[in-house]
Protein backbone atom coordinates (compact mmCIF):
# COMPACT_ATOMS: atom_id res chain seq x y z
CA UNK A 1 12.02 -4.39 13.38
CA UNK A 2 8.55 -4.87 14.86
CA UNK A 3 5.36 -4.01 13.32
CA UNK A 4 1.50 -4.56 14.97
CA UNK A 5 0.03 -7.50 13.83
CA UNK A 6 -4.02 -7.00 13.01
CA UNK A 7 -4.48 -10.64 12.93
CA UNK A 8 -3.12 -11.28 16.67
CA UNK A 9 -3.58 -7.67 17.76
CA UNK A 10 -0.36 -7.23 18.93
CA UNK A 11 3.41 -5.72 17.97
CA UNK A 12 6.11 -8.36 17.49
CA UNK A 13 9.17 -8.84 16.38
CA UNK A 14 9.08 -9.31 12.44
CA UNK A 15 10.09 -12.38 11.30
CA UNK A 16 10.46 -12.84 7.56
CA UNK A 17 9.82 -16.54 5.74
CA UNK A 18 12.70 -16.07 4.00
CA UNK A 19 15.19 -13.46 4.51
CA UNK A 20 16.63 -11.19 3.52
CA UNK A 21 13.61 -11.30 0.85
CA UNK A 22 10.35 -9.89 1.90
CA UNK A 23 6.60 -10.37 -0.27
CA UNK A 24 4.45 -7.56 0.38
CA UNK A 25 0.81 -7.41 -0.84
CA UNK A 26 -1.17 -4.36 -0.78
CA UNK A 27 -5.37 -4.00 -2.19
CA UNK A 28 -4.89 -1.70 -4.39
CA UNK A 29 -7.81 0.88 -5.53
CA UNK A 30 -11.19 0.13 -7.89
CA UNK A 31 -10.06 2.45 -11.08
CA UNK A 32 -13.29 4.48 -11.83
CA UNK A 33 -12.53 7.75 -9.90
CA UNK A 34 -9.41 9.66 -9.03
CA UNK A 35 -7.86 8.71 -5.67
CA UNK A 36 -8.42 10.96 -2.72
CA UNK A 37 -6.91 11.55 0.54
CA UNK A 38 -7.85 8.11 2.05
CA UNK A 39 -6.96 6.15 -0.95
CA UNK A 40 -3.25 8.47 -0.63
CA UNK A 41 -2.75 7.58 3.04
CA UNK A 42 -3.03 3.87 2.76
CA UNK A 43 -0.31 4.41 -0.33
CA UNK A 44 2.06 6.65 1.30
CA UNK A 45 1.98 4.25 4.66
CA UNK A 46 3.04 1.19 2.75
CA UNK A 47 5.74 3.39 0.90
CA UNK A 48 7.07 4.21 4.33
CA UNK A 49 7.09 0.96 5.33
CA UNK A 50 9.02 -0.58 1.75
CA UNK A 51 11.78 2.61 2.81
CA UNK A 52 11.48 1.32 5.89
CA UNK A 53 12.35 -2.37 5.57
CA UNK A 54 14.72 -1.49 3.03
CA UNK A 55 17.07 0.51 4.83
CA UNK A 56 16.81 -2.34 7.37
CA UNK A 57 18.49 -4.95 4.99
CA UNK A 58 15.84 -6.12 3.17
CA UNK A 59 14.76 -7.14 -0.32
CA UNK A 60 11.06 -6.31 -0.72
CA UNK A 61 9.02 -7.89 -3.04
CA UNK A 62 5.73 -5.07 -3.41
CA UNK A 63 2.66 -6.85 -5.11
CA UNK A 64 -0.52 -4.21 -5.30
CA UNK A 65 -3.09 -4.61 -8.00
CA UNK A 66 -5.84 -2.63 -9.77
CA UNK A 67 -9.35 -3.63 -10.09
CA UNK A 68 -10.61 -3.28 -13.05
CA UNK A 69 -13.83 -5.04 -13.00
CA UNK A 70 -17.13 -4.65 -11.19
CA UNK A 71 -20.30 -3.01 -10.41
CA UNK A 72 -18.99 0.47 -10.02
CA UNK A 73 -16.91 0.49 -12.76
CA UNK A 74 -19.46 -1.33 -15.25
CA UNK A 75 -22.34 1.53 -14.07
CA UNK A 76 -19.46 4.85 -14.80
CA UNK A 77 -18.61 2.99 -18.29
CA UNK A 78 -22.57 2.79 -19.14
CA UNK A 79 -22.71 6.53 -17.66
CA UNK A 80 -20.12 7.38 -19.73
CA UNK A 81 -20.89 5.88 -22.63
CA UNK A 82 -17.36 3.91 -23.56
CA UNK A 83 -15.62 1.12 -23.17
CA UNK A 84 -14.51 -0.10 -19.53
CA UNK A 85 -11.23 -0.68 -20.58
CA UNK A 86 -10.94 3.21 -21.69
CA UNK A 87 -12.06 3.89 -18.61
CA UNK A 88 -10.27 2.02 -16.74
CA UNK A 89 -7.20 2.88 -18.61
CA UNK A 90 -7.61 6.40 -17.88
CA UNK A 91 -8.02 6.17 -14.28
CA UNK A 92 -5.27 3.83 -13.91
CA UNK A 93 -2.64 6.80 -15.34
CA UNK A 94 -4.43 9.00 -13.09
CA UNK A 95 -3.75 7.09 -10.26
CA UNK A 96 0.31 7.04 -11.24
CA UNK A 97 0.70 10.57 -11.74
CA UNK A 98 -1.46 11.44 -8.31
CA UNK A 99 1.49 8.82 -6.76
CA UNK A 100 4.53 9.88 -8.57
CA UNK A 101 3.75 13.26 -7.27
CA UNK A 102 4.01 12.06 -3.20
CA UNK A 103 6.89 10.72 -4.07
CA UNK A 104 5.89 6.79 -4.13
CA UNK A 105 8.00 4.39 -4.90
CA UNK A 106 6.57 2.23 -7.96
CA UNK A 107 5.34 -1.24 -6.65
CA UNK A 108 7.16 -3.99 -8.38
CA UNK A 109 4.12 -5.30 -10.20
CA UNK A 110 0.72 -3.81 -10.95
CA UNK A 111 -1.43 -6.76 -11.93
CA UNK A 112 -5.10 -6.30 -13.48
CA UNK A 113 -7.73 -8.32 -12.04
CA UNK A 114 -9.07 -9.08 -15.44
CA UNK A 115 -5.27 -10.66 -16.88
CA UNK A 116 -6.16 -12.85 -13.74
CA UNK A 117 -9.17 -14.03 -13.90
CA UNK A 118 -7.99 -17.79 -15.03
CA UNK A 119 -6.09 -18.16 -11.49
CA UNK A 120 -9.76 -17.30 -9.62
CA UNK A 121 -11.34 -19.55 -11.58
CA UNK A 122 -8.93 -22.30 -10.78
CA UNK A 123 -8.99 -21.18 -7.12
CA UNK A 124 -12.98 -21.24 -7.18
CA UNK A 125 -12.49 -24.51 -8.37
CA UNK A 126 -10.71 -25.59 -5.68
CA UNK A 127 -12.78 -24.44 -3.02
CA UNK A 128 -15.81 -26.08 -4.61
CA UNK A 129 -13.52 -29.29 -4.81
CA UNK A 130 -12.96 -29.19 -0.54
CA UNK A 131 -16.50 -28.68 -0.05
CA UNK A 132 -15.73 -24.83 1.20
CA UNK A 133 -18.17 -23.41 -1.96
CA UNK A 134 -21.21 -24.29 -3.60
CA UNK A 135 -22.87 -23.01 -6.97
CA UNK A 136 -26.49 -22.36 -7.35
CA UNK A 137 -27.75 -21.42 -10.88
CA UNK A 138 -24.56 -20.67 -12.30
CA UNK A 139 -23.41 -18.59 -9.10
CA UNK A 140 -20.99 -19.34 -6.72
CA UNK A 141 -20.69 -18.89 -2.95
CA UNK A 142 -18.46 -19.27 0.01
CA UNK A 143 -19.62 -21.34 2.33
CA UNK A 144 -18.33 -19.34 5.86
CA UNK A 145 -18.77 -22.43 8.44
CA UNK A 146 -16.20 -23.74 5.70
CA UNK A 147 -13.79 -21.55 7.86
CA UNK A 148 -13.55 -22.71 11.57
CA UNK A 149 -11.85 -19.21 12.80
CA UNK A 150 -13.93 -16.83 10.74
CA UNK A 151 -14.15 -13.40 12.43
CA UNK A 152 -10.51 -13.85 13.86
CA UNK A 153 -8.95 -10.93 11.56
CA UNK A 154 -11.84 -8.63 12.24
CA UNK A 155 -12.63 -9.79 15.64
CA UNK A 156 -15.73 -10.88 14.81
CA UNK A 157 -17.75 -14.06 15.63
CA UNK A 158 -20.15 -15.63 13.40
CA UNK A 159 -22.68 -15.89 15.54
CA UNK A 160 -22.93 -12.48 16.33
CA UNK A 161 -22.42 -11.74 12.66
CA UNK A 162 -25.37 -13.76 11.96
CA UNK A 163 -27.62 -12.69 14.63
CA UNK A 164 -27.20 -8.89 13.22
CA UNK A 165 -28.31 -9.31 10.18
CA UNK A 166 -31.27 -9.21 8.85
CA UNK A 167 -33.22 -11.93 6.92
CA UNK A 168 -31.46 -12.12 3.52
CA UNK A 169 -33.33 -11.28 0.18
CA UNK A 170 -31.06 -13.90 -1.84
CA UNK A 171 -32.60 -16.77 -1.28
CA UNK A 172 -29.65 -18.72 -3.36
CA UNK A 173 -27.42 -18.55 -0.24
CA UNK A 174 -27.04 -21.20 2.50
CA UNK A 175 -26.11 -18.60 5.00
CA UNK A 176 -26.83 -14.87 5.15
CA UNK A 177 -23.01 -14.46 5.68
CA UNK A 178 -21.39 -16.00 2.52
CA UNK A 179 -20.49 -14.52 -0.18
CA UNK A 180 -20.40 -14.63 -3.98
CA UNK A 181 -16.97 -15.75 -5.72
CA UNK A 182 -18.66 -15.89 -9.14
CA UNK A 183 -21.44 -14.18 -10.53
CA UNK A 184 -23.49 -14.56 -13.87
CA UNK A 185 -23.01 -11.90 -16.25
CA UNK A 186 -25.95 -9.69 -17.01
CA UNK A 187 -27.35 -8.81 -20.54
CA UNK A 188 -24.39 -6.23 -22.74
CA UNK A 189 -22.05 -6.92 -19.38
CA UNK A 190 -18.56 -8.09 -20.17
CA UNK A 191 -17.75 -11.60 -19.31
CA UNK A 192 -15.17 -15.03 -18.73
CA UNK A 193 -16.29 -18.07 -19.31
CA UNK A 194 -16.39 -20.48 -16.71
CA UNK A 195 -17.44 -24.65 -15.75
CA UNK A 196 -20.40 -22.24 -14.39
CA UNK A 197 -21.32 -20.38 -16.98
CA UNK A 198 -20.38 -16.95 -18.48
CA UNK A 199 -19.95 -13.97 -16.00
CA UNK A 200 -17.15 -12.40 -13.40
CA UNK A 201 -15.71 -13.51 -10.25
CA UNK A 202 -16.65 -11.62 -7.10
CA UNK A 203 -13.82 -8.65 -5.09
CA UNK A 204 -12.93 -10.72 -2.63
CA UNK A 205 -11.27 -13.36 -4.41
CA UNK A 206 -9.22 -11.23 -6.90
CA UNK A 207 -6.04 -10.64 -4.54
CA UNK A 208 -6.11 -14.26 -3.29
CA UNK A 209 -5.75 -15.44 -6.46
CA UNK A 210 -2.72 -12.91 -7.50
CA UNK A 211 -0.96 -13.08 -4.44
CA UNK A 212 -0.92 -16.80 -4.95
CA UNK A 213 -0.20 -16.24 -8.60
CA UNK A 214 2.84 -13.67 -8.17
CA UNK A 215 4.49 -14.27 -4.21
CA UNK A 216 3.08 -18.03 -3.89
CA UNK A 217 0.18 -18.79 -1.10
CA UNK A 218 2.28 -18.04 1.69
CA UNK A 219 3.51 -13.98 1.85
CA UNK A 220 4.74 -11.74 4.81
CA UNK A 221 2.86 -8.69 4.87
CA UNK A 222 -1.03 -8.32 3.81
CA UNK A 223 -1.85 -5.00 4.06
CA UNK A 224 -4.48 -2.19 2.99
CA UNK A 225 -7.00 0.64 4.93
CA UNK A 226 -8.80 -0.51 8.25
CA UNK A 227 -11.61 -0.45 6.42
CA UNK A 228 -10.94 -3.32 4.21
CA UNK A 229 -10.27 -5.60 7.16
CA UNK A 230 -13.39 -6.35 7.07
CA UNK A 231 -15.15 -8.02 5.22
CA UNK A 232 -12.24 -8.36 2.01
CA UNK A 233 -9.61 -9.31 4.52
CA UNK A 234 -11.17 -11.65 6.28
CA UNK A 235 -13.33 -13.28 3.14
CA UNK A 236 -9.09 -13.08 1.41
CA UNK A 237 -8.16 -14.94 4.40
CA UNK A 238 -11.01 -17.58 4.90
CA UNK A 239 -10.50 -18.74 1.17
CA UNK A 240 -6.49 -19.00 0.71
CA UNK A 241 -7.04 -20.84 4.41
CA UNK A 242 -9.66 -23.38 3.02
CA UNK A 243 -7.74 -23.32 -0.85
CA UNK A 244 -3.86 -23.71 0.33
CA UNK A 245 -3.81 -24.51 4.17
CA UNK A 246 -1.55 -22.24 4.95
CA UNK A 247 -1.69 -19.04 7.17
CA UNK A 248 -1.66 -16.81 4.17
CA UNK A 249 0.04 -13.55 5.64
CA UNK A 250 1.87 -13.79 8.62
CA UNK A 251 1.35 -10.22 9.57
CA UNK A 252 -1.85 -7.91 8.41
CA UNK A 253 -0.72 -4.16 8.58
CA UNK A 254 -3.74 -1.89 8.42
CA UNK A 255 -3.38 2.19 8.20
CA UNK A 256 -6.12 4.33 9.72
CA UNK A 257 -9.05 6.28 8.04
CA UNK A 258 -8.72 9.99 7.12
CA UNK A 259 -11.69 11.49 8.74
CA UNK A 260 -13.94 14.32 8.04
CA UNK A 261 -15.63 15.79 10.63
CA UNK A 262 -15.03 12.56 12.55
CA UNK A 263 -16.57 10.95 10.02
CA UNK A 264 -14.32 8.18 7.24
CA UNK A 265 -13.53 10.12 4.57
CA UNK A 266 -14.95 7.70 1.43
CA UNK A 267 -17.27 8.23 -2.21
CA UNK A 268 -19.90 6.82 -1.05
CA UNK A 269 -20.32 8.85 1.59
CA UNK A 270 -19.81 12.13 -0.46
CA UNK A 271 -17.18 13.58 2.32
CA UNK A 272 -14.11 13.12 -0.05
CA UNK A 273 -11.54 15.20 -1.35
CA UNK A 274 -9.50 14.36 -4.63
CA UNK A 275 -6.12 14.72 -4.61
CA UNK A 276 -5.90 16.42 -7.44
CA UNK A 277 -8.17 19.14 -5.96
CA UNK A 278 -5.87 19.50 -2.73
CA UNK A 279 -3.16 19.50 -5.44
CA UNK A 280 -4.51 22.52 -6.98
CA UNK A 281 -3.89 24.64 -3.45
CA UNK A 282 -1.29 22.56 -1.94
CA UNK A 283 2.48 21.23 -2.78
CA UNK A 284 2.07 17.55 -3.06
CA UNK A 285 5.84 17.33 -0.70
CA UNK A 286 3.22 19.10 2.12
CA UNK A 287 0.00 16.62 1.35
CA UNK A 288 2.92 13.94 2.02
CA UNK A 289 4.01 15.55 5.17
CA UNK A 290 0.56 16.10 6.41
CA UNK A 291 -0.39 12.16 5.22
CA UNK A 292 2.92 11.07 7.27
CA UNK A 293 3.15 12.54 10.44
CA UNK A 294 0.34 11.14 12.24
CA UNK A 295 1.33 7.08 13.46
CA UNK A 296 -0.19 5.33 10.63
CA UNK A 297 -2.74 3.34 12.88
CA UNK A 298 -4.43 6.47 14.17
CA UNK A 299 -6.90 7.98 12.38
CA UNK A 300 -6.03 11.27 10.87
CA UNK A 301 -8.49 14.21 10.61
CA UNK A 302 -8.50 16.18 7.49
CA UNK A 303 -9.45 20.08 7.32
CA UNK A 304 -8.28 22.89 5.88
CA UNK A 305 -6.34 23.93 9.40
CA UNK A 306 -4.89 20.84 9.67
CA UNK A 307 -3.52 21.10 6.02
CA UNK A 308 -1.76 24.52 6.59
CA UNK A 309 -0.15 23.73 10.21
CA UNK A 310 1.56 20.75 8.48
CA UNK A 311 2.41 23.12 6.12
CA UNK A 312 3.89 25.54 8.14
CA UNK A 313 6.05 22.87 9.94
CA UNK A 314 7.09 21.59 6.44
CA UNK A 315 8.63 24.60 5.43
CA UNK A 316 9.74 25.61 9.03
CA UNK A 317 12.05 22.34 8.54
CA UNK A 318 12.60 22.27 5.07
CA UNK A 319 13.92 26.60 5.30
CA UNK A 320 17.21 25.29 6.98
CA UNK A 321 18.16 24.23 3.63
CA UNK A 322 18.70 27.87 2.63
CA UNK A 323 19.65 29.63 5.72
CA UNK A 324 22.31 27.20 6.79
CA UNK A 325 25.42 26.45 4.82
CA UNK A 326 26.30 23.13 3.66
CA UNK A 327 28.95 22.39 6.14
CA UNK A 328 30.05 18.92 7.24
CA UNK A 329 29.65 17.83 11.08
CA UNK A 330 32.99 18.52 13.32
CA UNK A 331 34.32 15.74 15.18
CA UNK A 332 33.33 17.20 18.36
CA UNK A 333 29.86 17.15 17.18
CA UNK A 334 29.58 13.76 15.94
CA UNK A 335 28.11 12.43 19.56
CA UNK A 336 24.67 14.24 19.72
CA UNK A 337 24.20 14.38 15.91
CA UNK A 338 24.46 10.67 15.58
CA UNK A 339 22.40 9.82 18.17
CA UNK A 340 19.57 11.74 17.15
CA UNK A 341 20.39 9.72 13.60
CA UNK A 342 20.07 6.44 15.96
CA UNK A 343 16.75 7.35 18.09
CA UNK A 344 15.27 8.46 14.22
CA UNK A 345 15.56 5.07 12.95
CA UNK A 346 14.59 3.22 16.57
CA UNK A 347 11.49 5.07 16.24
CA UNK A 348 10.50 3.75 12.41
CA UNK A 349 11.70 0.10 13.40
CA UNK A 350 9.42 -0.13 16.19
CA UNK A 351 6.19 -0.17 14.49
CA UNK A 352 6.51 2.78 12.37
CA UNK A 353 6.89 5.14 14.69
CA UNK A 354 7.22 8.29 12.07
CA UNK A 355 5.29 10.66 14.91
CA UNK A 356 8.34 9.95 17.29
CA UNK A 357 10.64 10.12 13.95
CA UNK A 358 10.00 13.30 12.49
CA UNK A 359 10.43 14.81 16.20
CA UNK A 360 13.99 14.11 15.69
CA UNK A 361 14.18 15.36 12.74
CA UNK A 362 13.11 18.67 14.84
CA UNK A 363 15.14 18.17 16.66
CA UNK A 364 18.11 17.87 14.34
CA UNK A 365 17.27 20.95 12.70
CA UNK A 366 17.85 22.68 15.73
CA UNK A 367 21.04 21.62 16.52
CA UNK A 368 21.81 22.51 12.69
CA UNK A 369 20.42 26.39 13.63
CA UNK A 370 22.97 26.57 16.65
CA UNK A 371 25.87 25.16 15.06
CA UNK A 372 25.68 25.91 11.38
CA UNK A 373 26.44 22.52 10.11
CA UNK A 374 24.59 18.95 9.29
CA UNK A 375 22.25 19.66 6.73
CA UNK A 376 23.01 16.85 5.11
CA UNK A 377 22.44 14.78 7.75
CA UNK A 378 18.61 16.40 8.09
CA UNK A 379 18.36 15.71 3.96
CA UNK A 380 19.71 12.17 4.18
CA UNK A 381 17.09 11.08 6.60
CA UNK A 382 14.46 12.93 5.22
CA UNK A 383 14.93 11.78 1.87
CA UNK A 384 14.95 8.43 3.48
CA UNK A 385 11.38 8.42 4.31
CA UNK A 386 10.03 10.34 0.90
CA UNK A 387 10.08 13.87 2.39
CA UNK A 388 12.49 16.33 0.92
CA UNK A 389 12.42 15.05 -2.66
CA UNK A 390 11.75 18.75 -4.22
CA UNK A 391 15.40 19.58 -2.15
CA UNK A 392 17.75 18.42 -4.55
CA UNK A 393 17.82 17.78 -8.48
CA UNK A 394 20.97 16.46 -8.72
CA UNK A 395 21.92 12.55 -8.52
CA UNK A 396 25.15 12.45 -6.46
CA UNK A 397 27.58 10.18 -8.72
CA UNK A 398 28.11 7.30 -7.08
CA UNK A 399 24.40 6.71 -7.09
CA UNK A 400 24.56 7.12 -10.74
CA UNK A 401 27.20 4.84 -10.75
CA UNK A 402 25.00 2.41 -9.24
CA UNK A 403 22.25 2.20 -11.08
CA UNK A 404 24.56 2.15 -13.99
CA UNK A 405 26.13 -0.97 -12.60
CA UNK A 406 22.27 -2.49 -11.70
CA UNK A 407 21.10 -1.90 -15.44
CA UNK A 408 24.35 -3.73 -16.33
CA UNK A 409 23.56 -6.56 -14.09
CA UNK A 410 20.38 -7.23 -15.25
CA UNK A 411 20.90 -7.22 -18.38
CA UNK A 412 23.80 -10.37 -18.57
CA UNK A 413 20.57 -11.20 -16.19
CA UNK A 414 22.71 -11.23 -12.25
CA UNK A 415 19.51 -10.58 -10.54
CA UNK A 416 21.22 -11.06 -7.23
CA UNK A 417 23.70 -7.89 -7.97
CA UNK A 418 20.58 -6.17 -9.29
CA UNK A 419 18.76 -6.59 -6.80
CA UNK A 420 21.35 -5.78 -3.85
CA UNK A 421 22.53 -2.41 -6.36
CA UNK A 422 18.53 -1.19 -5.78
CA UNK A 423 18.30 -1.66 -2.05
CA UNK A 424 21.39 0.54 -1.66
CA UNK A 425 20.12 3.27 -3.92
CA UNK A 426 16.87 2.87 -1.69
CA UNK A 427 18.42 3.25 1.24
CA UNK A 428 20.29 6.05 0.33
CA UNK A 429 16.77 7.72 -0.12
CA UNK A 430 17.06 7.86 -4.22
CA UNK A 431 14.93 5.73 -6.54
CA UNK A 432 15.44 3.80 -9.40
CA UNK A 433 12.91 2.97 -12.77
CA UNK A 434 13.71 0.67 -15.50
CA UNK A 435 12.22 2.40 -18.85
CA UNK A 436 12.00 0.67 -21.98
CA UNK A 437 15.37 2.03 -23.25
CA UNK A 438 17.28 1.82 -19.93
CA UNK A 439 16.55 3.62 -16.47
CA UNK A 440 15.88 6.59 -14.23
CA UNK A 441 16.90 7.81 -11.37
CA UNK A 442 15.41 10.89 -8.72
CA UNK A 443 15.32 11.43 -5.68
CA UNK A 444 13.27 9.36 -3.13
């Protein structure tokens, strides 16, 4: 398995801490909107990469969190006129259906950066403690030389950093580059107390905090949209460096931007497009497709065009289903039908490779048309990777059986049996829920 490594620009063999168990953090969204297509890539890369690692053998351990406190979401409560836990609330189960409908499998653990904000505080403390923060009239700041190799996640030095910007208007900092880990609350603002006064910690320390909380200060894959390497990435990284002494992540995985006209798709910019609005003129199994089949590092350029050819190519794979019959592969036929099966998965272990992949699924289907047999074969692997999942409504079953035999397990509490029940369901491309009255399974 290799995957490209942001922080030493470069693909590698991955190596996990502690195998066969892999901790995987990914920045989750700011819940005061509905997601759109940018927001949906980053998700469905990192759910290709959980599929991914899982049918590779391993146990993975998905952390990503909401934020559900700051400046944005404060100003759309006011606007609003209600609570910013009602809002928040509301844009959280938006954000879960928009998922469940590409096909995503849940993350293990959702945490809320408010239910956190005890660990920050703690963590602040500690960075004020080894001299790598400073407060100023009840505010707190990073101090950036604190960090010797700040700049190497982004590729960015601090002195050209600093000679780019221009003269700072808050005179409370040391440097123009650090930045705030705890603010003072303004006036009808919600608050947490703190040794510095009432108000909120600042975005970038949320996630260090939780991922040291949840996975410990020492976790294998970091990961989120290129455009959060920097600064949150590299402010994440300086702090758990200067707070724990450890490397943090030992790979960063970043997905590319959805563009518009060349441009990154984002809200502030005005060029976005909900997902529930694409939803309203295309099937979410296609917005999936279309999110997937470009590598995830490249950037991916939304239109209308490009929406309806990966629609056409969707169904132009997917129509097999109902022109060929259901036939198993001949022994004669095993040979070139398993080693398109073998070159599939070579191409997702090396980096991801999904363009490379779903060419073989292509390819599969056309040795399907000529000898009228293997569909199973093109549903297995598809399923595998979250495509497909509209295909089939029926839970073969010995996957039932499974997940019959995981809810057992976990509930005389065998977590090891649970947990190794799960990753063969995964890998089989089907996916399992635990409900408050027992569990679910559909297809993956």
């Amino acid at each position: 398995m290799k995957l490209y490594n942001s922080l030493t620009k470069e693909v590698s063999d991955f190596c996990p801490i502690s195998p066969p168990n892999v901790s995987l953090y990914v920045c989750g969204v700011t819940v005061y909107d509905y997601c759109h297509l940018g927001h949906a890539r980053a998700y469905v890369t990192f759910d290709l990469l959980k599929r991914v690692l899982s049918h590779h053998g391993y146990n993975v351990t998905h952390i990503q969190n909401f934020t559900d406190i700051d400046d944005k979401i404060i100003a759309r409560a006011i606007e609003r006129k209600e609570p910013v836990t009602q809002l928040t609330q509301e844009f959280i189960d938006a954000y879960t259906e928009d998922m469940e409908k590409l096909n995503i499998i849940p993350a293990n653990n959702y945490p809320l950066a408010t239910d956190h904000i005890p660990h920050m505080v703690k963590l602040i403390q500690s960075l004020i403690e080894k001299n790598a923060a400073y407060v100023v009239d009840g505010s707190v700041f990073f101090r950036i030389n604190a960090d010797k190799n700040y700049g190497q996640l982004s590729n960015k030095s601090i002195g050209d950093l600093n000679a780019g910007h221009r003269i700072d208007v808050n005179h409370q900092k040391e440097s123009p580059l650090d930045f705030i880990l705890w603010k003072p609350s303004k006036d009808d603002e919600p608050y947490w107390p703190s040794p510095w006064g009432n108000g909120r910690p600042g975005w970038h320390t949320e996630c260090v905090a939780m991922v040291e909380s949840l996975l410990g200060p020492h976790i294998d894959i970091h990961g989120g949209g290129a455009d959060l390497k920097f600064p949150h990435h590299e402010n994440e990284l300086a702090q758990a460096k200067c707070a724990y002494h450890t490397p943090f992540a030992n790979v960063w995985v970043h997905n590319g931007f959805v563009t518009v006209d060349n441009l990154k798709m984002s809200k502030s910019d005005g060029n976005f497009f909900t997902l529930r609005d694409i939803y309203n003129t295309t099937p979410a199994d296609i917005v999936r497709f279309f999110l997937m089949r470009t590598h995830y590092r490249s950037p991916l350029q939304y239109s209308t065009a490009a929406l309806d050819d990966a629609g056409t190519a969707y169904k132009k794979l997917t129509s097999v289903f109902d022109i060929v019959p259901n036939a198993p592969i001949p022994d004669h036929l095993q040979v070139p039908f398993n080693e398109i099966k073998t070159l599939f998965w070579q191409a997702l272990y090396n980096d991801l490779n999904v363009s490379d992949a779903i060419s073989k699924l292509f390819e599969l289907h056309g040795l399907i048309h000529e000898h009228q047999c293997g569909t199973n074969m093109l549903l297995e692997l598809g399923q595998s990777i979250g495509l497909f999942y509209k295909q089939s409504s029926t839970i073969p079953a010995h996957i039932e059986s499974m997940a019959k035999d995981r809810w057992e397990a976990k509930k005389v509490k065998d977590f090891q049996t649970a947990d190794q029940l799960r990753i063969e369901i995964e890998s089989a491309g089907f996916i399992v829920e635990d409900k408050p009255d027992g569990y679910r399974v559909r297809t993956g």
